[in-house]
C-alpha atoms as a PDB file:
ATOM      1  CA  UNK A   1     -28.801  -5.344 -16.683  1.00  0.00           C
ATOM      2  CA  UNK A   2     -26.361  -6.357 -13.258  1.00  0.00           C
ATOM      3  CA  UNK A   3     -28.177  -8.450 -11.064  1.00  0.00           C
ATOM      4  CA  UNK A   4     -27.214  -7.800  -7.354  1.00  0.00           C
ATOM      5  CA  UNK A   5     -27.242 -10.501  -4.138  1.00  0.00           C
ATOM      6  CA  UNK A   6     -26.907  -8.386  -0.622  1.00  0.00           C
ATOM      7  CA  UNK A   7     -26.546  -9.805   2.659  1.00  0.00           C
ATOM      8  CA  UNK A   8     -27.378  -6.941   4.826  1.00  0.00           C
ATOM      9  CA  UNK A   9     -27.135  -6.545   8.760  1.00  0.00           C
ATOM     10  CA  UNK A  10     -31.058  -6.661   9.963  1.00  0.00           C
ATOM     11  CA  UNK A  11     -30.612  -2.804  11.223  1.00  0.00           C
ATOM     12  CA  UNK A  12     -29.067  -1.808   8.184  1.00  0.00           C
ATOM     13  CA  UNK A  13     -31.468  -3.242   5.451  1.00  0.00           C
ATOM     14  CA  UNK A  14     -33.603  -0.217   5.456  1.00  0.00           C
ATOM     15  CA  UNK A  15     -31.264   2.330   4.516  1.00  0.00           C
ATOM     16  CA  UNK A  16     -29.817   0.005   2.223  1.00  0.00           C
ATOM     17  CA  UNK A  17     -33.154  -0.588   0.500  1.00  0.00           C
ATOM     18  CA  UNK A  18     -33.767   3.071   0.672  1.00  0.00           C
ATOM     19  CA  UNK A  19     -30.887   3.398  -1.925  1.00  0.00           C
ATOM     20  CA  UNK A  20     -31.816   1.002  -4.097  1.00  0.00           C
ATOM     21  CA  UNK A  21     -34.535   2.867  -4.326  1.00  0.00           C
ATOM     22  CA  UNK A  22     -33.226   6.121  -4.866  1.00  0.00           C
ATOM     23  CA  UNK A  23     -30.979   5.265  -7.505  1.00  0.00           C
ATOM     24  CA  UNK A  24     -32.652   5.520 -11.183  1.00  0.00           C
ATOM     25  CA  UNK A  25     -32.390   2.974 -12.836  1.00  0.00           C
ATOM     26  CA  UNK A  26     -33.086  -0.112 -10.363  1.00  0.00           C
ATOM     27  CA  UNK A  27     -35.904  -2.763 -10.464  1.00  0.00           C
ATOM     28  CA  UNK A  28     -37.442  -6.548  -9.129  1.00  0.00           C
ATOM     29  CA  UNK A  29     -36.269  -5.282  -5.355  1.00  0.00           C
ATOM     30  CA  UNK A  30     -36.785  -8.204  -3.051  1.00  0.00           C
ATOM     31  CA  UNK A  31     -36.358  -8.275   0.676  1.00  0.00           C
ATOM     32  CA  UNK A  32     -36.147 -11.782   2.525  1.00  0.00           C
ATOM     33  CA  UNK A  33     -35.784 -11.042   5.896  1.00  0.00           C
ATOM     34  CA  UNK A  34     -33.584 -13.482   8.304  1.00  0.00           C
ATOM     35  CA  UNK A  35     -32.639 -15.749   5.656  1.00  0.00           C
ATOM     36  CA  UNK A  36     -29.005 -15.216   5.657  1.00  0.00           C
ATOM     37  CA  UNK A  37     -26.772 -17.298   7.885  1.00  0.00           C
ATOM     38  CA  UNK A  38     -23.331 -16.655   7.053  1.00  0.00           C
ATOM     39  CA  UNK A  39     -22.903 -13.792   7.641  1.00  0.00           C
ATOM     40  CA  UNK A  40     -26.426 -13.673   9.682  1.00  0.00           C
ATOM     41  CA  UNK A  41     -28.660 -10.511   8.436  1.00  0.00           C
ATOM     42  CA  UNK A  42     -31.163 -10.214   5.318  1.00  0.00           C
ATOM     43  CA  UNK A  43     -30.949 -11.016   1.724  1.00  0.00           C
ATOM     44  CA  UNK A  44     -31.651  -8.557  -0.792  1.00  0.00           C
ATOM     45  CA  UNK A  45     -32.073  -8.673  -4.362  1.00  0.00           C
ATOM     46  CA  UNK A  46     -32.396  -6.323  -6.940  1.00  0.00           C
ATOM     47  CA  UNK A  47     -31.920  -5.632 -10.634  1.00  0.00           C
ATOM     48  CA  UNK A  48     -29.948  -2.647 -12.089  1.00  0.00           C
ATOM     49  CA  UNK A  49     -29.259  -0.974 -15.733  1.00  0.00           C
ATOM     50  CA  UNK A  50     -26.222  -1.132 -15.782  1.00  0.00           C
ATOM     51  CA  UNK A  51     -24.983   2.353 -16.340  1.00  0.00           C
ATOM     52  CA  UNK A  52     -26.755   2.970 -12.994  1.00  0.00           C
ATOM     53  CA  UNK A  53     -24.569   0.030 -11.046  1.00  0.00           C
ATOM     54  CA  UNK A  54     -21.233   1.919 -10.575  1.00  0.00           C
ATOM     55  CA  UNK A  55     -23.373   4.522  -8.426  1.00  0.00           C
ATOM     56  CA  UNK A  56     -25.158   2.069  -6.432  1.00  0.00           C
ATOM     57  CA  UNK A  57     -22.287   0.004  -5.918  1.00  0.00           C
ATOM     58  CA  UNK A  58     -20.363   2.949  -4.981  1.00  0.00           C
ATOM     59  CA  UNK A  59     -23.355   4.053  -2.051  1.00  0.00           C
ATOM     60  CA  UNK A  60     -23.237   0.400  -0.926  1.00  0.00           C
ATOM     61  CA  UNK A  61     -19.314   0.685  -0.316  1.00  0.00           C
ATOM     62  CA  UNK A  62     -19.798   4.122   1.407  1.00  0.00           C
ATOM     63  CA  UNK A  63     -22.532   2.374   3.770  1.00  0.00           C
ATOM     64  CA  UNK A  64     -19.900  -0.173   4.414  1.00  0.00           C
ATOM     65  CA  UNK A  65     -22.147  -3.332   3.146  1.00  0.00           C
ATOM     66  CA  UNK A  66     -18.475  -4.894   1.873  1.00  0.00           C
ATOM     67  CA  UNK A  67     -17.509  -5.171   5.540  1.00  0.00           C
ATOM     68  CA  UNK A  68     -20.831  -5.977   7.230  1.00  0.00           C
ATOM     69  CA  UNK A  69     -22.719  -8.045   4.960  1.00  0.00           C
ATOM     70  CA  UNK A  70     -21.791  -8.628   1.344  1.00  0.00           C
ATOM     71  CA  UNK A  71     -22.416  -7.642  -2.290  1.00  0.00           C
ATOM     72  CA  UNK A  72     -22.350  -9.593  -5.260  1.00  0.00           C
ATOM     73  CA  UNK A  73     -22.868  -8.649  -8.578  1.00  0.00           C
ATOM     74  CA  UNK A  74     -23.595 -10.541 -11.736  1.00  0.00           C
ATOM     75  CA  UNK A  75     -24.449  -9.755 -15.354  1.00  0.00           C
ATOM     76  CA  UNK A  76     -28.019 -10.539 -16.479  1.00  0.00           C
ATOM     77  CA  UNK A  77     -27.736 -12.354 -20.118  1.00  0.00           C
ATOM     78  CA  UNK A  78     -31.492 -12.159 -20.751  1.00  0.00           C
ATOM     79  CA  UNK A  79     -33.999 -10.599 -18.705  1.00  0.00           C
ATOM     80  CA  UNK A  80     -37.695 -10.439 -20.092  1.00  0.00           C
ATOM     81  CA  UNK A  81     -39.275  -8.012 -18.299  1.00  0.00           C
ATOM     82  CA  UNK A  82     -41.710  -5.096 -18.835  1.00  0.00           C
ATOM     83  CA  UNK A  83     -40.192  -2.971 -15.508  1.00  0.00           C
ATOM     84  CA  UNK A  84     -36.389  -3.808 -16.874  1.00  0.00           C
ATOM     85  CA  UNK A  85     -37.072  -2.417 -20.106  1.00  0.00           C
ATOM     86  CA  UNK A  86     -38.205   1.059 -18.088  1.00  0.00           C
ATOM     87  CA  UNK A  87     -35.167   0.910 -15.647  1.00  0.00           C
ATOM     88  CA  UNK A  88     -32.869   0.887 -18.529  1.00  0.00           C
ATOM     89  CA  UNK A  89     -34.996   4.162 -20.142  1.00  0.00           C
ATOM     90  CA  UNK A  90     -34.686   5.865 -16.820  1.00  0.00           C
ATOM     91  CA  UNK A  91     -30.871   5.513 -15.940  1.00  0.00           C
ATOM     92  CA  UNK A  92     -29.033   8.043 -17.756  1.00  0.00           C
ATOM     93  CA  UNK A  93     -26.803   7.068 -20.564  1.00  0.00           C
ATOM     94  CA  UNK A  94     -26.420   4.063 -22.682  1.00  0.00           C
ATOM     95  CA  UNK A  95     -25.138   0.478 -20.929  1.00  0.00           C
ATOM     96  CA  UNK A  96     -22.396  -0.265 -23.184  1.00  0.00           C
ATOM     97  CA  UNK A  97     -20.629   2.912 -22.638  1.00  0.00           C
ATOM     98  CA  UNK A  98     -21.058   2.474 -18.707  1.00  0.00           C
ATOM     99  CA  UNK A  99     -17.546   1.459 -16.914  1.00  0.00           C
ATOM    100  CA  UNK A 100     -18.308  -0.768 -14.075  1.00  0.00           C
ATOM    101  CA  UNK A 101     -15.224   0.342 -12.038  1.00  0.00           C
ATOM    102  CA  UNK A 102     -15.102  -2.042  -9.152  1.00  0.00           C
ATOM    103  CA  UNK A 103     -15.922  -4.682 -12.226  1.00  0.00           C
ATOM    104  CA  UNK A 104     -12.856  -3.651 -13.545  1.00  0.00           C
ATOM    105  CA  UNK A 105     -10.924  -3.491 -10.746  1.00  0.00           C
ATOM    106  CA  UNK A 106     -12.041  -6.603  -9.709  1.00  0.00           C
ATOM    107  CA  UNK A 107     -10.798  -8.284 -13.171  1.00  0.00           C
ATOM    108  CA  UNK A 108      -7.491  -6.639 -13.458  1.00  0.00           C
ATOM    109  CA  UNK A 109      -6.763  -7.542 -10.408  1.00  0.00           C
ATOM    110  CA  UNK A 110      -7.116 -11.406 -10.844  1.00  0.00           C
ATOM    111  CA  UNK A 111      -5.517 -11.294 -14.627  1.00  0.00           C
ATOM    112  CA  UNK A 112      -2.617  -9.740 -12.645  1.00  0.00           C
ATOM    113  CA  UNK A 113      -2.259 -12.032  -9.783  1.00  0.00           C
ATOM    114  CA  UNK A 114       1.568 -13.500 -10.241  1.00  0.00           C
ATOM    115  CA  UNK A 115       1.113 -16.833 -10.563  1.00  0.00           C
ATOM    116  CA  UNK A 116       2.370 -20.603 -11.407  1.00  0.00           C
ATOM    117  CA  UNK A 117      -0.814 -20.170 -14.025  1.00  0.00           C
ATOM    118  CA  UNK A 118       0.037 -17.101 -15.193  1.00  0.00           C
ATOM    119  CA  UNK A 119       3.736 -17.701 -15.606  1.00  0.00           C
ATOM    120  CA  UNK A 120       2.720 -20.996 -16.750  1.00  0.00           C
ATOM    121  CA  UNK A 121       0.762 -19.338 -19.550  1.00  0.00           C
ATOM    122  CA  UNK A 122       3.125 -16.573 -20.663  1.00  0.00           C
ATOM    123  CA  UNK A 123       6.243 -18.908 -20.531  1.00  0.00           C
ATOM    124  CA  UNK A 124       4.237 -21.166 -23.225  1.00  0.00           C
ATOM    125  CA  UNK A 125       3.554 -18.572 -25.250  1.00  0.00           C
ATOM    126  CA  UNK A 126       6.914 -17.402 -25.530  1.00  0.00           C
ATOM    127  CA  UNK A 127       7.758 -20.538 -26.365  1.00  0.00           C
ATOM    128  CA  UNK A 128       5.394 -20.450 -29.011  1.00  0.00           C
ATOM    129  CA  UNK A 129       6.802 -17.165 -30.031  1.00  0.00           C
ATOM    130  CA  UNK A 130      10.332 -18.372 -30.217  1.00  0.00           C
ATOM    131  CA  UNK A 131       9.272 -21.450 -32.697  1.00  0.00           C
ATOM    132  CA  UNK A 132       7.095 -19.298 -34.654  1.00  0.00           C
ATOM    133  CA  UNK A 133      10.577 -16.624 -35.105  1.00  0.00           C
ATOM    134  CA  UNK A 134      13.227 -19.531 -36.048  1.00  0.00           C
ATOM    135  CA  UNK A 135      11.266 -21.261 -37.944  1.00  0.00           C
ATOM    136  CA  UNK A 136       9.502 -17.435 -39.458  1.00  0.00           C
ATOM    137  CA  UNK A 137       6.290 -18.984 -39.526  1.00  0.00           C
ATOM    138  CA  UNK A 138       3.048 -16.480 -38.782  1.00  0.00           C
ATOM    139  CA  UNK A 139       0.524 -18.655 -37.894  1.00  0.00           C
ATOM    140  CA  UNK A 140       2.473 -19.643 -34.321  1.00  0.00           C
ATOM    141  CA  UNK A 141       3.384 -16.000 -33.814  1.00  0.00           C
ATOM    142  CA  UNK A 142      -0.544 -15.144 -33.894  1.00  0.00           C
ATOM    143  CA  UNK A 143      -1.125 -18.405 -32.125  1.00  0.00           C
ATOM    144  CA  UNK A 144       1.734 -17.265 -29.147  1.00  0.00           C
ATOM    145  CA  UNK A 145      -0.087 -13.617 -29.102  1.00  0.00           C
ATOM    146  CA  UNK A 146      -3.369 -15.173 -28.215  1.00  0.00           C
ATOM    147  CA  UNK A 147      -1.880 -17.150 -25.262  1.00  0.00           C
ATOM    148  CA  UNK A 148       0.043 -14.506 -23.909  1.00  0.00           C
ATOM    149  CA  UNK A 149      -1.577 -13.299 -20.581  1.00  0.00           C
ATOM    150  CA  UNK A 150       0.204 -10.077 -20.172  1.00  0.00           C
ATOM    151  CA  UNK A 151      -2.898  -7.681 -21.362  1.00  0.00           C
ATOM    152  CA  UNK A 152      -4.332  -8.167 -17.822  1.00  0.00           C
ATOM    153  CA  UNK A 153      -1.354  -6.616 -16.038  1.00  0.00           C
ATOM    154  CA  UNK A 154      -1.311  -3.886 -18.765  1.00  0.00           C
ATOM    155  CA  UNK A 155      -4.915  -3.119 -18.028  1.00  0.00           C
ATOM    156  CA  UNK A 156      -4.391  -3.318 -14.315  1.00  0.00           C
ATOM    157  CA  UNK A 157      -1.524  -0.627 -14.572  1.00  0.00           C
ATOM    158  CA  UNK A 158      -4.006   1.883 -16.533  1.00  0.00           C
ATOM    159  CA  UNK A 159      -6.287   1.002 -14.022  1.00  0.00           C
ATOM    160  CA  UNK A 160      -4.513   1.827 -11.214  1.00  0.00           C
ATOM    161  CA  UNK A 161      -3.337   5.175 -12.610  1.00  0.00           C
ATOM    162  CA  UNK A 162      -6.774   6.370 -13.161  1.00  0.00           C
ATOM    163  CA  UNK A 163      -8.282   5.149  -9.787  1.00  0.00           C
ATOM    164  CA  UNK A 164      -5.239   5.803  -8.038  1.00  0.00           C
ATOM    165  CA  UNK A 165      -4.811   2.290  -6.568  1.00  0.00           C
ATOM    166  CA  UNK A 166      -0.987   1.925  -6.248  1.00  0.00           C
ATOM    167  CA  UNK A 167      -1.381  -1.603  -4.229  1.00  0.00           C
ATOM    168  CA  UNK A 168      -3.135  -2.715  -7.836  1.00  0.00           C
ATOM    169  CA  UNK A 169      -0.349  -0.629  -9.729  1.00  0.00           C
ATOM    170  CA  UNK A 170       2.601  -2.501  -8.598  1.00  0.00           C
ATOM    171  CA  UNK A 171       0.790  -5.748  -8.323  1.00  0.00           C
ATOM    172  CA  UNK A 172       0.346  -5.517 -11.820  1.00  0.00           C
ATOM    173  CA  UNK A 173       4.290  -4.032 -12.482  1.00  0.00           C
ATOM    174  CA  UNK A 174       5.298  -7.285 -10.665  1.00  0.00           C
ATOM    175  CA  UNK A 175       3.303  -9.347 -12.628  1.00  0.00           C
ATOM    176  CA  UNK A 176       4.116  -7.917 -15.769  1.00  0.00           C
ATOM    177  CA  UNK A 177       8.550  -7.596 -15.003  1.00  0.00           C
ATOM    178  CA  UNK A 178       8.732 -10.802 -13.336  1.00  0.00           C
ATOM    179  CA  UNK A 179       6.464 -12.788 -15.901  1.00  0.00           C
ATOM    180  CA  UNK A 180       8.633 -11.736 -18.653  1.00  0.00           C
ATOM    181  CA  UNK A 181      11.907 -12.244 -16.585  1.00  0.00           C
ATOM    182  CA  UNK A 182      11.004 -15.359 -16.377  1.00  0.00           C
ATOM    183  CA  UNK A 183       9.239 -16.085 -19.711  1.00  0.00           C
ATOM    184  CA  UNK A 184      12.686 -14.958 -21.227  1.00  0.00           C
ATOM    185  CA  UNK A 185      14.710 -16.753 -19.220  1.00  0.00           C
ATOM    186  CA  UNK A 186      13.144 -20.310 -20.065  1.00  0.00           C
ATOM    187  CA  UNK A 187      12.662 -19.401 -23.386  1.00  0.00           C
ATOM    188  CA  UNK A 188      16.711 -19.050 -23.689  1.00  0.00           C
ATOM    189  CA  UNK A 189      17.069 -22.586 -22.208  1.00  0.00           C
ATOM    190  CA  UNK A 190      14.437 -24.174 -24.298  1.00  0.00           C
ATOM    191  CA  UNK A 191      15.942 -22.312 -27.404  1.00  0.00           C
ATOM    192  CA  UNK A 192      19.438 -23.894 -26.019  1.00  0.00           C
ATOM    193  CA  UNK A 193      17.784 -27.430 -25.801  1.00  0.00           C
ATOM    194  CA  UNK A 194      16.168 -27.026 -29.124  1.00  0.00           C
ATOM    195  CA  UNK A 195      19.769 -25.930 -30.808  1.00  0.00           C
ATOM    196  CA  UNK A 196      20.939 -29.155 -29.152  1.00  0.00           C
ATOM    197  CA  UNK A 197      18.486 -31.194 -30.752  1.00  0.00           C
ATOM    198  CA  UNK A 198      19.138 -29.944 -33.946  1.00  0.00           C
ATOM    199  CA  UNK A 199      15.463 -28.497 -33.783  1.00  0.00           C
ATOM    200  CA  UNK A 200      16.938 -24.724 -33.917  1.00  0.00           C
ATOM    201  CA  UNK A 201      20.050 -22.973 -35.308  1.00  0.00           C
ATOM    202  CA  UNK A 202      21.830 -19.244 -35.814  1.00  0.00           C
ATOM    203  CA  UNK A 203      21.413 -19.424 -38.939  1.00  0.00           C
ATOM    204  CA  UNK A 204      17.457 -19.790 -38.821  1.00  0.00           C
ATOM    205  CA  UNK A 205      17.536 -17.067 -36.399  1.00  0.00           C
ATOM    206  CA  UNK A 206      19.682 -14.329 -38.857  1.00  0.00           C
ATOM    207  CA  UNK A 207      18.581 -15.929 -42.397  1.00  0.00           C
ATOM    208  CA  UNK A 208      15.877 -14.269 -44.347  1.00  0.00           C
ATOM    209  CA  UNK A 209      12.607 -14.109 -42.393  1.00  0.00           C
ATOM    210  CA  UNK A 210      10.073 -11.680 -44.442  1.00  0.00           C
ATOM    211  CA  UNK A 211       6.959 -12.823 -41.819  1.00  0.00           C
ATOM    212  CA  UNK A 212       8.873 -12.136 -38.786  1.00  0.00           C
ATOM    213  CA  UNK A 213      11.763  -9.826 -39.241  1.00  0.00           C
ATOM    214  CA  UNK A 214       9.447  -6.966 -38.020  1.00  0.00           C
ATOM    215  CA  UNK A 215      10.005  -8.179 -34.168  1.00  0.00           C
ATOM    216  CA  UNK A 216      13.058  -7.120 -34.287  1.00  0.00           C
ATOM    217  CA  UNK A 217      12.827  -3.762 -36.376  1.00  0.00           C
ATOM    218  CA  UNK A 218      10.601  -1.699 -34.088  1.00  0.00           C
ATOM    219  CA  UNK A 219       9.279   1.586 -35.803  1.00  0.00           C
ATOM    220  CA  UNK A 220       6.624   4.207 -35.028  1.00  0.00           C
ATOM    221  CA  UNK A 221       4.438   1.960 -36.538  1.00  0.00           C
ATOM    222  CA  UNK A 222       4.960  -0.364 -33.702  1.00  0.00           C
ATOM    223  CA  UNK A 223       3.633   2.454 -31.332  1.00  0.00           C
ATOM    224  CA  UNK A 224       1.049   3.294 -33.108  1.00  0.00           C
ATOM    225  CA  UNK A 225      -0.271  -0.431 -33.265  1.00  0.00           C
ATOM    226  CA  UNK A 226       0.197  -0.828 -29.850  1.00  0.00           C
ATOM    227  CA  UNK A 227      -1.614   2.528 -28.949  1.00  0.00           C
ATOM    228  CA  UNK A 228      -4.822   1.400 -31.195  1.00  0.00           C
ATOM    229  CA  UNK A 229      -4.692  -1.677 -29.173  1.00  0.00           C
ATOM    230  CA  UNK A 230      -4.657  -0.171 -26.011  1.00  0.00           C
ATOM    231  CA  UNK A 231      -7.503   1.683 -26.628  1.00  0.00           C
ATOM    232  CA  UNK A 232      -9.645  -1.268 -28.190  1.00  0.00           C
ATOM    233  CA  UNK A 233      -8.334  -3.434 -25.043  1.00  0.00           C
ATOM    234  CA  UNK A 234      -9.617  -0.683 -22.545  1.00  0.00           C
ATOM    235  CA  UNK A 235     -12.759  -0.818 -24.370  1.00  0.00           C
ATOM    236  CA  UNK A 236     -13.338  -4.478 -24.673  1.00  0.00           C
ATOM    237  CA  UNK A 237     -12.662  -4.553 -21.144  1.00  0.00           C
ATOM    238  CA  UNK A 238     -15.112  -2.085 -19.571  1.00  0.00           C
ATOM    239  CA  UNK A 239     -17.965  -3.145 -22.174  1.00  0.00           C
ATOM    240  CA  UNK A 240     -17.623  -6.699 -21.387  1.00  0.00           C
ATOM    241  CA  UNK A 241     -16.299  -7.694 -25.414  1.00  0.00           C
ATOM    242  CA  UNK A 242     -14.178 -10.274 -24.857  1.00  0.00           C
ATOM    243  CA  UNK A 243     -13.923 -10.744 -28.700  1.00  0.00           C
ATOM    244  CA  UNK A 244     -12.638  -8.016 -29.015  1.00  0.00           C
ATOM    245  CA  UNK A 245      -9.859  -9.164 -26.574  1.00  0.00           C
ATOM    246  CA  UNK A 246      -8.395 -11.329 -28.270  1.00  0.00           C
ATOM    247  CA  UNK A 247      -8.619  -9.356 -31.325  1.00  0.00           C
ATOM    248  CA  UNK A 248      -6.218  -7.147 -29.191  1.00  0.00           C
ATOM    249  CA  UNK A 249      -3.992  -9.972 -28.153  1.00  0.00           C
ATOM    250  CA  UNK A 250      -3.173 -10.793 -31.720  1.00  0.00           C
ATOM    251  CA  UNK A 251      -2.275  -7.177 -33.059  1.00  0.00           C
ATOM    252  CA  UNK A 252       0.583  -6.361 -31.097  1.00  0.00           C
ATOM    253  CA  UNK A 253       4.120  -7.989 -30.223  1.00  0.00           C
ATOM    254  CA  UNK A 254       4.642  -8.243 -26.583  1.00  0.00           C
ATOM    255  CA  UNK A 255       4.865 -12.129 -26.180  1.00  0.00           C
ATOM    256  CA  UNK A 256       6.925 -12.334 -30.207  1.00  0.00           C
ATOM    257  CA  UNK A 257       9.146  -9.500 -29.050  1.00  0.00           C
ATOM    258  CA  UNK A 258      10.074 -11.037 -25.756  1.00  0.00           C
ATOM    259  CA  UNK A 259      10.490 -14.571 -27.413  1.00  0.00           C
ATOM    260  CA  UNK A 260      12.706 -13.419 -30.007  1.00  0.00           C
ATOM    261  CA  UNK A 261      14.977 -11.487 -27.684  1.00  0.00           C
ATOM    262  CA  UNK A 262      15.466 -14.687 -25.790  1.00  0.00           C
ATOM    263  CA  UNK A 263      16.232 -16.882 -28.915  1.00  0.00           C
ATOM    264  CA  UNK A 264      18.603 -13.783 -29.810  1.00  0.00           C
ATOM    265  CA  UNK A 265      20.458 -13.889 -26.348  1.00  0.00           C
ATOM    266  CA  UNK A 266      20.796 -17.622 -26.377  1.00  0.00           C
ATOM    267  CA  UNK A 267      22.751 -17.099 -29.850  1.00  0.00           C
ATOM    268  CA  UNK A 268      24.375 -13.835 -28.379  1.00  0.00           C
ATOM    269  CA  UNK A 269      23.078 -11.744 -31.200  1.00  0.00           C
ATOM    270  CA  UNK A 270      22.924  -8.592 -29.235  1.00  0.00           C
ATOM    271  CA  UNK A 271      21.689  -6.903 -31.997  1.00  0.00           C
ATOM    272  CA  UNK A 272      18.440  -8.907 -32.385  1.00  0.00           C
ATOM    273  CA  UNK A 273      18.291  -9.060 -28.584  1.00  0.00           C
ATOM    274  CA  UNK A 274      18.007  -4.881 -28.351  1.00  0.00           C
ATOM    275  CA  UNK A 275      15.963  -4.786 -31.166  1.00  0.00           C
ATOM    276  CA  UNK A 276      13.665  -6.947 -29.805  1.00  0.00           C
ATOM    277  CA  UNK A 277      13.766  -5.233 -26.479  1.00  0.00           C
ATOM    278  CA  UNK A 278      13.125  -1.562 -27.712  1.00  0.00           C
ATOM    279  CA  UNK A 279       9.941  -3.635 -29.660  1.00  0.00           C
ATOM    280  CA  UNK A 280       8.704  -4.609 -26.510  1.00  0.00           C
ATOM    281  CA  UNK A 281       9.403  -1.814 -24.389  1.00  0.00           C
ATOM    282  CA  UNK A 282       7.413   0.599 -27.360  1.00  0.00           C
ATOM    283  CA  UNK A 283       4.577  -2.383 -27.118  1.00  0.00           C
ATOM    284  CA  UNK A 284       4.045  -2.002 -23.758  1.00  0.00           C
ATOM    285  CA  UNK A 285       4.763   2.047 -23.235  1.00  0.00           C
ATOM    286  CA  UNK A 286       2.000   2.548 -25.766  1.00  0.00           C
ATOM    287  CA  UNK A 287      -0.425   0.161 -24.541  1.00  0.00           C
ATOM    288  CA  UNK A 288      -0.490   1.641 -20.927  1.00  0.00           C
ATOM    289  CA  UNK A 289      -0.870   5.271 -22.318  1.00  0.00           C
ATOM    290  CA  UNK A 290      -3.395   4.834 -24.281  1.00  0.00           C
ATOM    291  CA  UNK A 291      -5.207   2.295 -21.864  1.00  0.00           C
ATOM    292  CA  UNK A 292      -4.993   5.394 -19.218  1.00  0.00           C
ATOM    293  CA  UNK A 293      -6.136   7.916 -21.701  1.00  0.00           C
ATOM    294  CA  UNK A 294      -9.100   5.972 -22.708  1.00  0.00           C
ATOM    295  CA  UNK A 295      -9.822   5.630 -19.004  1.00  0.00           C
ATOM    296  CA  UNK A 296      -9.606   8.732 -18.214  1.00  0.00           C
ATOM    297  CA  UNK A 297     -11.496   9.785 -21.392  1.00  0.00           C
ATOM    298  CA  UNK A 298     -14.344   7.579 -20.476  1.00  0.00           C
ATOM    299  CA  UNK A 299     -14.737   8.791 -16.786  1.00  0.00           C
ATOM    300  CA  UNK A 300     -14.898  12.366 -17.954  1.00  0.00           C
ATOM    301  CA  UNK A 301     -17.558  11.802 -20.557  1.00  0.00           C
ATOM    302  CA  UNK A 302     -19.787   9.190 -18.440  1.00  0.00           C
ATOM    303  CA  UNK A 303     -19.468  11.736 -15.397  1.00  0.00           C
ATOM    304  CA  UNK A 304     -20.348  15.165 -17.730  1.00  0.00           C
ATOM    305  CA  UNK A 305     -23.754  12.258 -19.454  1.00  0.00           C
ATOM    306  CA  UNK A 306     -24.660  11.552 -15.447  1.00  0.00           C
ATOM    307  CA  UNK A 307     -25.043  15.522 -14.734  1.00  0.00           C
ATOM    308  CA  UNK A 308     -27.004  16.297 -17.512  1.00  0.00           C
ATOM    309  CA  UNK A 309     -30.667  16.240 -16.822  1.00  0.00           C
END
């Protein structure tokens, strides 16, 4: 269930409570008149399943309640009620298949906001990355894939495609080029400093590495990884499984790819670098098709469920 929090212009909180009504699916409506003082109107609460929240949110935004009042919307982790129980029968479809799409909007477009954190964030896990290659130890590759920040851009792109948001779209493009840009760049001075320490060398970098010399060897199998994660990513997303997120994080090699290109450029092994490059281009190709497929796939079905009697 979504709990919503309206603040409603006093002439407008009829029609508005008219809808809530309307819409299947809704329950524990409450009206307090005058109460609101910033902005000045009503406040209205109500209770929603939530595969009947994207269409009430979406008949709040067409009565312009974003601009006049204000909507907030929060997910209800228990709710013990007889009436809830029935709103959930009553709204078509099953919750956990529902996509929230202003939810999701809403949270691509924060995980793709460029910046100091999220640089901060994908610089240290390339970082990570670039230990975990020279030294061709697993555990700080998987460590440096669940730091990495970059799904939220990724996401936001797929998002943007579907809902045809190209402000979001090339926030999240900038977010995603200039994060690595800089991730990379960094990475080749650290790997610079560590060589000058003694911490690093070449010969780390082009020995045998059996845990890590995939990064550099992309295949289909890369592509196919990164497609399967996509999809799972998309899903974790829109059913609220952040588990499943960073399940996600750790299966593909964005953040190892990017890291080991930088050790490689620092060294001038151009052929590690492209390698590494074509990895991470194939990482991030297939996880923005197959986030916009699944989208795509999902607002098809959940519209064809909602027209079915």
């Amino acid at each position: 269930m979504l709990h919503l929090r309206l603040i409603t212009p006093a002439g407008q909180t009829e029609e508005v409570v008219r809808l809530i009504e309307r819409t299947v699916g809704t329950t524990h409506l409450v009206v307090l008149p005058g109460t609101a003082r910033d902005p000045v109107g009503d406040l209205v609460l109500c209770d929603v399943a939530r595969e009947a929240g994207d269409e009430l949110i979406a008949g709040l935004r067409r009565l312009g309640l974003e601009d006049t009042g204000s909507i907030a919307v929060e997910d209800i982790g228990l709710s013990l009620s007889r009436r809830a129980e029935e709103a959930e029968k009553e709204a078509p479809g099953e919750g956990a298949d529902a996509v929230l799409w202003e939810g999701l909007i809403e949270a691509t477009h924060e995980e793709s906001t460029l910046s100091v954190t999220y640089l901060a964030f994908i610089t240290l896990a390339t970082m990570i990355a670039a230990c975990g290659v020279v030294l061709d130890n697993a555990i700080l590759i998987v460590g440096a894939m669940a730091v990495g920040p970059e799904f939220g851009p990724l996401a936001g792109i797929s998002a943007a495609l579907v809902r045809r948001r190209p402000r979001l779209a090339w926030r999240s493009l900038l977010a995603l080029l200039v994060g690595f840009a800089v991730a990379m760049a960094l990475t080749s001075a650290f790997s610079l400093l560590m060589d000058a320490t003694g911490l690093f060398s070449k010969d780390q970098l082009e020995g045998a590495r059996p845990n890590t010399g995939f990064i550099y060897a992309p295949d289909w199998f890369s592509f196919v990884v990164a497609v399967l994660a996509g999809v799972a990513g998309i899903l974790s997303l829109t059913s609220a499984k952040s588990g499943a997120l960073v399940g996600v994080a750790i299966s593909v090699t964005t953040v190892p790819a990017a890291a080991n290109a930088a050790v490689a450029l620092a060294y001038g092994d151009t052929s590690q670098t492209s390698g590494s490059t074509v990895q991470l281009l194939l990482n991030l190709l297939g996880i923005v098709l197959a986030g916009t497929v699944t989208l795509l796939t999902q607002k098809y079905f959940w519209e064809h469920r909602r027209q079915r009697p």
